[in-house]
PDB file of N, CA and C in Angstrom:
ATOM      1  N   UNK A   1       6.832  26.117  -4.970  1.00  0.00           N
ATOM      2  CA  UNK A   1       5.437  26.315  -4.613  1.00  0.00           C
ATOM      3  C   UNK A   1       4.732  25.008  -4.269  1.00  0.00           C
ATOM      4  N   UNK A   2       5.157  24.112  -4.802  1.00  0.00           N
ATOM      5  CA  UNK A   2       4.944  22.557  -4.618  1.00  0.00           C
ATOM      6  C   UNK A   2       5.121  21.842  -3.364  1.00  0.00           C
ATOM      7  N   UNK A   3       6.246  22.444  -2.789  1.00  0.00           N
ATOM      8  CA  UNK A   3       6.916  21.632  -1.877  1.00  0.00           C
ATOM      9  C   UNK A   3       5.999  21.578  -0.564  1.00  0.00           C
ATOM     10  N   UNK A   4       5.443  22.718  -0.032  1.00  0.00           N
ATOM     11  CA  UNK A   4       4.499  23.334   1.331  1.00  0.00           C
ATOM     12  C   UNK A   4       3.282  22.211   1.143  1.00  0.00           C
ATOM     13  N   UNK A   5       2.441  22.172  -0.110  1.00  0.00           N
ATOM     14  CA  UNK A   5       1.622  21.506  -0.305  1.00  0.00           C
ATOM     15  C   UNK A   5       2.436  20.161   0.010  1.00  0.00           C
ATOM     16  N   UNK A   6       3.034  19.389  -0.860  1.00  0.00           N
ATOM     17  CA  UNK A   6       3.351  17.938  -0.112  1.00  0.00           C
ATOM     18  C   UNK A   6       3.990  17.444   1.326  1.00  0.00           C
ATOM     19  N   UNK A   7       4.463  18.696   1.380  1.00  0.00           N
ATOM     20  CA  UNK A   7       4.521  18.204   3.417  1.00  0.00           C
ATOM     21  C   UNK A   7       3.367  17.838   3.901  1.00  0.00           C
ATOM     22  N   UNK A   8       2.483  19.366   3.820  1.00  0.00           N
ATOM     23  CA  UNK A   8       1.252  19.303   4.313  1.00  0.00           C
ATOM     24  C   UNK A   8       0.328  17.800   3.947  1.00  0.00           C
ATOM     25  N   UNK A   9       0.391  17.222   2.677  1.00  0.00           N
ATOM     26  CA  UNK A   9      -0.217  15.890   2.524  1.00  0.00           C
ATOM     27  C   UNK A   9       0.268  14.524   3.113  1.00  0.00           C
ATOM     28  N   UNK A  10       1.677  14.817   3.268  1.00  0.00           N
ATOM     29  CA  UNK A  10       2.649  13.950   4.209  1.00  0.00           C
ATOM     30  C   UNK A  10       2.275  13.662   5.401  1.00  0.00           C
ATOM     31  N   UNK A  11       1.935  15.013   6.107  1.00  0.00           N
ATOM     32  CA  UNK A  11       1.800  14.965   7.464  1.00  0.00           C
ATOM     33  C   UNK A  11       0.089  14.710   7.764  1.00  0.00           C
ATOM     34  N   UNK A  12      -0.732  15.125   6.871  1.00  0.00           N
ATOM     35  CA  UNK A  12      -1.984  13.915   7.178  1.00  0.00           C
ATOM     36  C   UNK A  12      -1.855  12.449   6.542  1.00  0.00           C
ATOM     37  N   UNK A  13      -1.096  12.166   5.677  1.00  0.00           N
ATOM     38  CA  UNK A  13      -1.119  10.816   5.855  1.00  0.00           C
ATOM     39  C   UNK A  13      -0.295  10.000   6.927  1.00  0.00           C
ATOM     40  N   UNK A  14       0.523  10.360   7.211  1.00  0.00           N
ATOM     41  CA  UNK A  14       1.274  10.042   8.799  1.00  0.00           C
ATOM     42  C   UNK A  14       0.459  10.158   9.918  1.00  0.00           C
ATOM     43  N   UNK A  15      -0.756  10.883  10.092  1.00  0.00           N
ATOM     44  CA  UNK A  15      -1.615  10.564  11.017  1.00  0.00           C
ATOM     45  C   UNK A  15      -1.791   9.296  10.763  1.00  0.00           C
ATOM     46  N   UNK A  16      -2.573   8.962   9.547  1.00  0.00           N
ATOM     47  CA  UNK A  16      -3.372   7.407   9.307  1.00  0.00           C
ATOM     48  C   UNK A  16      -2.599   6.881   9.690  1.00  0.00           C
ATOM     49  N   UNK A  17      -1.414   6.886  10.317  1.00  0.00           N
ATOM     50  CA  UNK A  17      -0.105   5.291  10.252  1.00  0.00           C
ATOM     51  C   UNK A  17      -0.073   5.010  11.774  1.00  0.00           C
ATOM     52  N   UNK A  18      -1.570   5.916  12.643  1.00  0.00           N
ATOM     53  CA  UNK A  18      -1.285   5.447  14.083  1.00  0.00           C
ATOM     54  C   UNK A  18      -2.696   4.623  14.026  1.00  0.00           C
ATOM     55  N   UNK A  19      -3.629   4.321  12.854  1.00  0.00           N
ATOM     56  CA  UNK A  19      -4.277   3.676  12.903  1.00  0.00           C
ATOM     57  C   UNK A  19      -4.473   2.347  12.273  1.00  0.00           C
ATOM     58  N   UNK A  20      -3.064   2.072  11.958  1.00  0.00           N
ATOM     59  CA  UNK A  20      -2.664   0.742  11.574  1.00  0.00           C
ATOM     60  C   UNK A  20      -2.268  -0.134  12.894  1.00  0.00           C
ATOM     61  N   UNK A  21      -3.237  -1.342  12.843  1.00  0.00           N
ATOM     62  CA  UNK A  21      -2.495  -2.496  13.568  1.00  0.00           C
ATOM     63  C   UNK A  21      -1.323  -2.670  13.056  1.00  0.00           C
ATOM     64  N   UNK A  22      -0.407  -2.391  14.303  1.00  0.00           N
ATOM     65  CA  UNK A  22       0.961  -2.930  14.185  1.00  0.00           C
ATOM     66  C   UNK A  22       1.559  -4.022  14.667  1.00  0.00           C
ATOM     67  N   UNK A  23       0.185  -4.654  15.351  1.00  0.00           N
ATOM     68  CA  UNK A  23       1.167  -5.943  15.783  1.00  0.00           C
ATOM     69  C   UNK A  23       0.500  -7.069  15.024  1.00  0.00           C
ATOM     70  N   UNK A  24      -0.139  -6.843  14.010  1.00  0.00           N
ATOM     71  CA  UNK A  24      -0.812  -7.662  12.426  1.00  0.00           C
ATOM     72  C   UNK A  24      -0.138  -7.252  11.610  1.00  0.00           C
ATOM     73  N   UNK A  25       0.535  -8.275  11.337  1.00  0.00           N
ATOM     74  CA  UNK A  25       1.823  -8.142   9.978  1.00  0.00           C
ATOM     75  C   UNK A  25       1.477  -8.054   9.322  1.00  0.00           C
ATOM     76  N   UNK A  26       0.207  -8.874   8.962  1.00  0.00           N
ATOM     77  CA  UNK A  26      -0.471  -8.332   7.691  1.00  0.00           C
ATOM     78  C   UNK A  26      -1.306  -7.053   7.144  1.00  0.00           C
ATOM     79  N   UNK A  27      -1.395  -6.392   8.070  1.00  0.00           N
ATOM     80  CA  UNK A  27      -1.291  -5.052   8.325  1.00  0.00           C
ATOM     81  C   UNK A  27      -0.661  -4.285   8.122  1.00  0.00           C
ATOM     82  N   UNK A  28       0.241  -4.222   8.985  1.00  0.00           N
ATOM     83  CA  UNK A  28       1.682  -3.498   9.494  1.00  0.00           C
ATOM     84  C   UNK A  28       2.802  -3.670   8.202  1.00  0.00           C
ATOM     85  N   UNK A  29       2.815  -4.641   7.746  1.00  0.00           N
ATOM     86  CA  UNK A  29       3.764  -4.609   6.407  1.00  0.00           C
ATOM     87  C   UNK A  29       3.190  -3.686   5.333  1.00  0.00           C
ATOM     88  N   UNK A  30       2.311  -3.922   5.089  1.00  0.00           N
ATOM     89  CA  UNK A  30       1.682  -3.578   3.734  1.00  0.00           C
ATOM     90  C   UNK A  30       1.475  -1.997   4.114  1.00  0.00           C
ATOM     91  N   UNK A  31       1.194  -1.360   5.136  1.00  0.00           N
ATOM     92  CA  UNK A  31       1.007  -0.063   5.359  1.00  0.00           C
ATOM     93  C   UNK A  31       3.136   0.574   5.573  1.00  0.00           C
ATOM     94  N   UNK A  32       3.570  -0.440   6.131  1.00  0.00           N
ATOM     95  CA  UNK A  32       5.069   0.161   6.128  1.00  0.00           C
ATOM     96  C   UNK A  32       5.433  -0.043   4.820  1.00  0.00           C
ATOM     97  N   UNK A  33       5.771  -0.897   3.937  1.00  0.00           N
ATOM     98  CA  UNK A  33       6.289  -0.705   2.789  1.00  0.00           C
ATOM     99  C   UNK A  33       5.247   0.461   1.822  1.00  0.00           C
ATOM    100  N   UNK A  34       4.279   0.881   2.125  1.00  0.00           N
ATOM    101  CA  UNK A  34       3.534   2.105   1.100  1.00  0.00           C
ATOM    102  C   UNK A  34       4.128   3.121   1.654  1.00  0.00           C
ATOM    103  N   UNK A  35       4.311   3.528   2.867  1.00  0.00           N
ATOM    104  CA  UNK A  35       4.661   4.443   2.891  1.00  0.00           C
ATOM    105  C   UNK A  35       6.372   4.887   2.861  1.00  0.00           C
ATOM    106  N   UNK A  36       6.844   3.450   2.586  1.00  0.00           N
ATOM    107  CA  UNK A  36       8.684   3.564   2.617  1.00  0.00           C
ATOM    108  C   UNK A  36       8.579   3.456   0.751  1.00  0.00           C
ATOM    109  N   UNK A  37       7.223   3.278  -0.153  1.00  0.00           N
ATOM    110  CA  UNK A  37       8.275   2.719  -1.480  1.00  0.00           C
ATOM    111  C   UNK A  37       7.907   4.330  -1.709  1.00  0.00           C
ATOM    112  N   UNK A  38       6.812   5.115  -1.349  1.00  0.00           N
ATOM    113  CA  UNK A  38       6.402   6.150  -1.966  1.00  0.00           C
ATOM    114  C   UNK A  38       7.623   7.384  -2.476  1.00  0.00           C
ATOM    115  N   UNK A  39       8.122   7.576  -1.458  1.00  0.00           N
ATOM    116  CA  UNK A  39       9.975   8.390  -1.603  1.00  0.00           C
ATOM    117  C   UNK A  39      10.294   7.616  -1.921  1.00  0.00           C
ATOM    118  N   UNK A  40      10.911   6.500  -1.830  1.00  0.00           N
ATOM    119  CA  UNK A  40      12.249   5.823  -2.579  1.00  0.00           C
ATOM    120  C   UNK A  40      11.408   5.810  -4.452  1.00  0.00           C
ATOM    121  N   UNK A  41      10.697   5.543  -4.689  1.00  0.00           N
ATOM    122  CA  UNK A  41      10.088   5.566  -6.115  1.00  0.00           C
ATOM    123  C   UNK A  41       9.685   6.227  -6.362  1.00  0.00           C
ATOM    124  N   UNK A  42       9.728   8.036  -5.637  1.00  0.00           N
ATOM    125  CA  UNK A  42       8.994   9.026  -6.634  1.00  0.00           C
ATOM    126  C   UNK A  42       7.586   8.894  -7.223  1.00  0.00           C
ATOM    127  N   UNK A  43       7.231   8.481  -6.323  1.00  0.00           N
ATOM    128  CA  UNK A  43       5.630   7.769  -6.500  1.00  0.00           C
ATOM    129  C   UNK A  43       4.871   7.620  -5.785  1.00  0.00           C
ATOM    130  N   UNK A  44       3.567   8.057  -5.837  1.00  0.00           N
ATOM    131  CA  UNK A  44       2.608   7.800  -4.739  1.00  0.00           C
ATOM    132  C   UNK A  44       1.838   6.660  -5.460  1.00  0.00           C
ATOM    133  N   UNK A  45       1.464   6.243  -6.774  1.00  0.00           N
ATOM    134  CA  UNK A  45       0.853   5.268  -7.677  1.00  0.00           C
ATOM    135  C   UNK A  45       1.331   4.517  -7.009  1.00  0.00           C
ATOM    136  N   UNK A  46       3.265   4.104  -7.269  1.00  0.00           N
ATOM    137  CA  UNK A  46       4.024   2.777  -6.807  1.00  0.00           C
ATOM    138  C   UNK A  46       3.465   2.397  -5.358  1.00  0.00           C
ATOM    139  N   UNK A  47       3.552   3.450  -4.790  1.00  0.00           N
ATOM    140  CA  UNK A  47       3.375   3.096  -2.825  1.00  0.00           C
ATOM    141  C   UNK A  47       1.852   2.451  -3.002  1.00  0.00           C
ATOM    142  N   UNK A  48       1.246   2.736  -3.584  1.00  0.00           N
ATOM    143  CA  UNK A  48      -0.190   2.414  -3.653  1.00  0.00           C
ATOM    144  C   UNK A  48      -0.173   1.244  -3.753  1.00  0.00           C
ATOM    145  N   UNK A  49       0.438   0.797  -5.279  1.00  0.00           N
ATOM    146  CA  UNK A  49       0.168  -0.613  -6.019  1.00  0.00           C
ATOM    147  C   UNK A  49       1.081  -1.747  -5.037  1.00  0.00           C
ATOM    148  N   UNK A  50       1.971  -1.158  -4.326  1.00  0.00           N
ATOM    149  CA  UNK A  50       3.008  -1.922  -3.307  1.00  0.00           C
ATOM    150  C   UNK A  50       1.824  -2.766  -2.202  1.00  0.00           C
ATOM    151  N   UNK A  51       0.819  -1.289  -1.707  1.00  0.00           N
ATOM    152  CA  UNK A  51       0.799  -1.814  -0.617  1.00  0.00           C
ATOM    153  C   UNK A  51      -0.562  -2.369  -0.745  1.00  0.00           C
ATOM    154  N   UNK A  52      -1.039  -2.411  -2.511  1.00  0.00           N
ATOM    155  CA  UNK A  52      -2.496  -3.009  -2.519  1.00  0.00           C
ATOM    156  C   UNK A  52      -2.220  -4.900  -2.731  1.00  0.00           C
ATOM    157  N   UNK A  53      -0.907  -5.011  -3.483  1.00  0.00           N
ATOM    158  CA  UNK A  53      -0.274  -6.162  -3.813  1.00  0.00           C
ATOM    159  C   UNK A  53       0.062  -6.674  -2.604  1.00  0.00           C
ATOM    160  N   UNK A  54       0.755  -6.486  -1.392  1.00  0.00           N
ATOM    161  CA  UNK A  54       1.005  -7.118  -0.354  1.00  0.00           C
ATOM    162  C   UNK A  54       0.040  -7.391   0.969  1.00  0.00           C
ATOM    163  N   UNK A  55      -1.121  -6.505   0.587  1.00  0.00           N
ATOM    164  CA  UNK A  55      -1.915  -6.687   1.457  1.00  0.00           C
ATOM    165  C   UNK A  55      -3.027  -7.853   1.041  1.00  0.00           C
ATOM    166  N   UNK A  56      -2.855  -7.631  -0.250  1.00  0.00           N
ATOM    167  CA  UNK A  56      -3.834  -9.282  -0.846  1.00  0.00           C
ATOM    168  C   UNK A  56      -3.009 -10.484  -0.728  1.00  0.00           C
ATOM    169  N   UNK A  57      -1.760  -9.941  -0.862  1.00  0.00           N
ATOM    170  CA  UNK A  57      -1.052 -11.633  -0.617  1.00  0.00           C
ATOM    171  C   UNK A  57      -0.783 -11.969   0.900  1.00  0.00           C
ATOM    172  N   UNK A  58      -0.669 -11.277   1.572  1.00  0.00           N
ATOM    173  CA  UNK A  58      -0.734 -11.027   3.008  1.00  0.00           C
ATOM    174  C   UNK A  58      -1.923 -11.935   3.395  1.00  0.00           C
ATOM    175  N   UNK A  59      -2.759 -11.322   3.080  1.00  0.00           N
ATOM    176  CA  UNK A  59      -4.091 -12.009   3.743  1.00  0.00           C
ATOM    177  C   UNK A  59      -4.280 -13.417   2.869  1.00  0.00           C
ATOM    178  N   UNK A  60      -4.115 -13.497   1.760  1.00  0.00           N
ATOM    179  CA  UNK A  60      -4.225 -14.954   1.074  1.00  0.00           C
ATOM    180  C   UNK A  60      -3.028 -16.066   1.735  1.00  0.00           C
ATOM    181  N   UNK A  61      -1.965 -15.590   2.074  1.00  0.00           N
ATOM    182  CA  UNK A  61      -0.567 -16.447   2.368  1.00  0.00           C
ATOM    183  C   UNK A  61      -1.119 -16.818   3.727  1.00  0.00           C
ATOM    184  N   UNK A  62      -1.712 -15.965   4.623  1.00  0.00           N
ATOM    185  CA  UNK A  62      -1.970 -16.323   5.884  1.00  0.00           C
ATOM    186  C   UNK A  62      -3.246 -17.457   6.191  1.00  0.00           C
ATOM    187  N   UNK A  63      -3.596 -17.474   5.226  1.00  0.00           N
ATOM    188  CA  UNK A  63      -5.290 -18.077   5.077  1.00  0.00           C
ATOM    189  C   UNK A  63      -6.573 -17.264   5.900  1.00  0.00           C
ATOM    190  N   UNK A  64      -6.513 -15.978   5.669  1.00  0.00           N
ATOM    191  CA  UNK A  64      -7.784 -15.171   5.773  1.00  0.00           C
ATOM    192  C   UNK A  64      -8.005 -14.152   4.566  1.00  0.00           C
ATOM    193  N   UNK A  65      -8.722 -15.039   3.749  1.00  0.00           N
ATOM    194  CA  UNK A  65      -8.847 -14.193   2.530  1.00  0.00           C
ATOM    195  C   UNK A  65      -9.973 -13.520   2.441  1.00  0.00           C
ATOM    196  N   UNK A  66     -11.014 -13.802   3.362  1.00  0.00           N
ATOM    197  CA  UNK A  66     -11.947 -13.265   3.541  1.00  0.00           C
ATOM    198  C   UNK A  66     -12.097 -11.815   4.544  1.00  0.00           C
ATOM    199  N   UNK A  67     -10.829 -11.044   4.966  1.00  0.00           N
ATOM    200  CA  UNK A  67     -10.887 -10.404   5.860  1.00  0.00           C
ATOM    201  C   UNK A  67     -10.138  -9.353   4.475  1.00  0.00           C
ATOM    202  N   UNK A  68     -10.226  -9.688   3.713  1.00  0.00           N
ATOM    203  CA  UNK A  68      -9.402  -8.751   2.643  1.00  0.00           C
ATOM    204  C   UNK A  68     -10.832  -8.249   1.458  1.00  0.00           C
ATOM    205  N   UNK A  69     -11.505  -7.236   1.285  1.00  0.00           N
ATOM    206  CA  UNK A  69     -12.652  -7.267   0.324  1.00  0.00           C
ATOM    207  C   UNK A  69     -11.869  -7.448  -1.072  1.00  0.00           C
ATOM    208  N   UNK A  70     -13.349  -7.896  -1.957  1.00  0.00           N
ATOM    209  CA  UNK A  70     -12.880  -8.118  -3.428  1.00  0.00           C
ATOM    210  C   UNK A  70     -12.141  -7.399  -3.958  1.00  0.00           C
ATOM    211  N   UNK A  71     -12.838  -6.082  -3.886  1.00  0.00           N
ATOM    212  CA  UNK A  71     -11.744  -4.885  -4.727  1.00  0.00           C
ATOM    213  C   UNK A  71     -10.937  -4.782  -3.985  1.00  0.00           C
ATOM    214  N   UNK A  72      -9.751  -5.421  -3.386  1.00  0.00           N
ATOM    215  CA  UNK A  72      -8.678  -5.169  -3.012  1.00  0.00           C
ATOM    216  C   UNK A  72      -8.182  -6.116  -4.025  1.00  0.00           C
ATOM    217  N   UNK A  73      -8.319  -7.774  -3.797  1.00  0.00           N
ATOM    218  CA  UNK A  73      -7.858  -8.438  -4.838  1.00  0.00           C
ATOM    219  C   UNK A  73      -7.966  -7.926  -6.355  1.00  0.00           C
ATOM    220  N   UNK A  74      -8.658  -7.058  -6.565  1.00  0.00           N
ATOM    221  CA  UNK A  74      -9.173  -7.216  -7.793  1.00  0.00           C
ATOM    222  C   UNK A  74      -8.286  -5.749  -8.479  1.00  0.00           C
ATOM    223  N   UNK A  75      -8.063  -4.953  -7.430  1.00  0.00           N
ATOM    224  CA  UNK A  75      -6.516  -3.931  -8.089  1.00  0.00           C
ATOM    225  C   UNK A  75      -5.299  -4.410  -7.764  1.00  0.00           C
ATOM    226  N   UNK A  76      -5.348  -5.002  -6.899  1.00  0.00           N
ATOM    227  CA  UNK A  76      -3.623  -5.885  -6.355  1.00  0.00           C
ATOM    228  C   UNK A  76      -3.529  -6.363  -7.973  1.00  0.00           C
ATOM    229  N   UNK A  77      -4.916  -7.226  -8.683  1.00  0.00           N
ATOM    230  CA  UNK A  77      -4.332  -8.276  -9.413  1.00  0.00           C
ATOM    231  C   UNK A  77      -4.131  -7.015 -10.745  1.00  0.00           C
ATOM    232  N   UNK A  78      -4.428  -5.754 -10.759  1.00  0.00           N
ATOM    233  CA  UNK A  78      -4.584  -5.082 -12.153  1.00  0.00           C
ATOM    234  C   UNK A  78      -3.470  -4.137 -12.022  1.00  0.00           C
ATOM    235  N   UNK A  79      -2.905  -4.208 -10.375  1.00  0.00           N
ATOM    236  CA  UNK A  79      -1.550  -3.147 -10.330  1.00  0.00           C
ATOM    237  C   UNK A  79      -0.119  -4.598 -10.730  1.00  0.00           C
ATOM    238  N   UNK A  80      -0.573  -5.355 -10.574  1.00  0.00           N
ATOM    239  CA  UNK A  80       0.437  -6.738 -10.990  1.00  0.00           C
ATOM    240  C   UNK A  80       0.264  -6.991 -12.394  1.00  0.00           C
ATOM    241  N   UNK A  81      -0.442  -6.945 -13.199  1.00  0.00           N
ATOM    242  CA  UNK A  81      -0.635  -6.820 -14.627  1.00  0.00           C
ATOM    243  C   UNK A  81       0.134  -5.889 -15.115  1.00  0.00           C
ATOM    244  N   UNK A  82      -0.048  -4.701 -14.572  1.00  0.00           N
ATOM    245  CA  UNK A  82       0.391  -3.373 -15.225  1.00  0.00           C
ATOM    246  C   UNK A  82       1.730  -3.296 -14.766  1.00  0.00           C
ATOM    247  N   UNK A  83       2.258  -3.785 -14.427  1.00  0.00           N
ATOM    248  CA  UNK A  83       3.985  -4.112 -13.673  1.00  0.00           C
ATOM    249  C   UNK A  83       4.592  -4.861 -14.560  1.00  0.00           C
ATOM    250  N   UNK A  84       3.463  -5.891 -14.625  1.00  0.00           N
ATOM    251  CA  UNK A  84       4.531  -7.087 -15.717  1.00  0.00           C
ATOM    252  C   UNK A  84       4.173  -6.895 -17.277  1.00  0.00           C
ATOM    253  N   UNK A  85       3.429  -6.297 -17.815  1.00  0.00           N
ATOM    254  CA  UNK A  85       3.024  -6.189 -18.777  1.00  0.00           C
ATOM    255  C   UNK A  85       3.793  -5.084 -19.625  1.00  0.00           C
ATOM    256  N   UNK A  86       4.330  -4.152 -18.535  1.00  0.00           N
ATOM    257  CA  UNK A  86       4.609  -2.573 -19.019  1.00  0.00           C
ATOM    258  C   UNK A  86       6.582  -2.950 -19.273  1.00  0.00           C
ATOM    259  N   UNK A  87       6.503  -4.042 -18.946  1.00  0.00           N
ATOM    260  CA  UNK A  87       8.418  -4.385 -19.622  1.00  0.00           C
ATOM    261  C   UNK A  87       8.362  -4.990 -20.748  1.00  0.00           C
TER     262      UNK A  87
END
């Protein structure tokens, strides 16, 4: 009974993936690895915290940290806590 429903959520979030810049890596990574860790980890949390973590370091590594808002840094840094904390 489960299964109909998560296609169906699949296939609107696969719309959003034609509104990613793809030729901004810093973009384009962080939206491809969320949506590649989400199946491989049985997780939509993981895909989340993947692609909130790489999109803050993304934009900090590149030197535009200002094109990234606070609350992005500010769950990147609390989904990286809860990663290293939880071993």
């Amino acid at each position: 009974m489960v299964a109909p429903a998560l296609i169906f959520v699949g296939a609107l979030m696969m719309r959003a993936a034609r509104d990613i810049d793809w030729d901004d890596l810093t973009e384009a990574l962080p939206g491809f690895l969320t949506m590649v860790t989400m199946p491989f980890a049985f997780s939509i949390s993981a895909g989340i915290a993947v692609g909130f973590i790489t999109y803050a370091f993304g934009k900090l590594a590149t030197g535009r940290p200002r094109q990234c808002p606070v609350i992005v840094y500010v769950f990147a840094a609390l989904f990286i806590l809860r990663y290293v904390l939880a071993r």
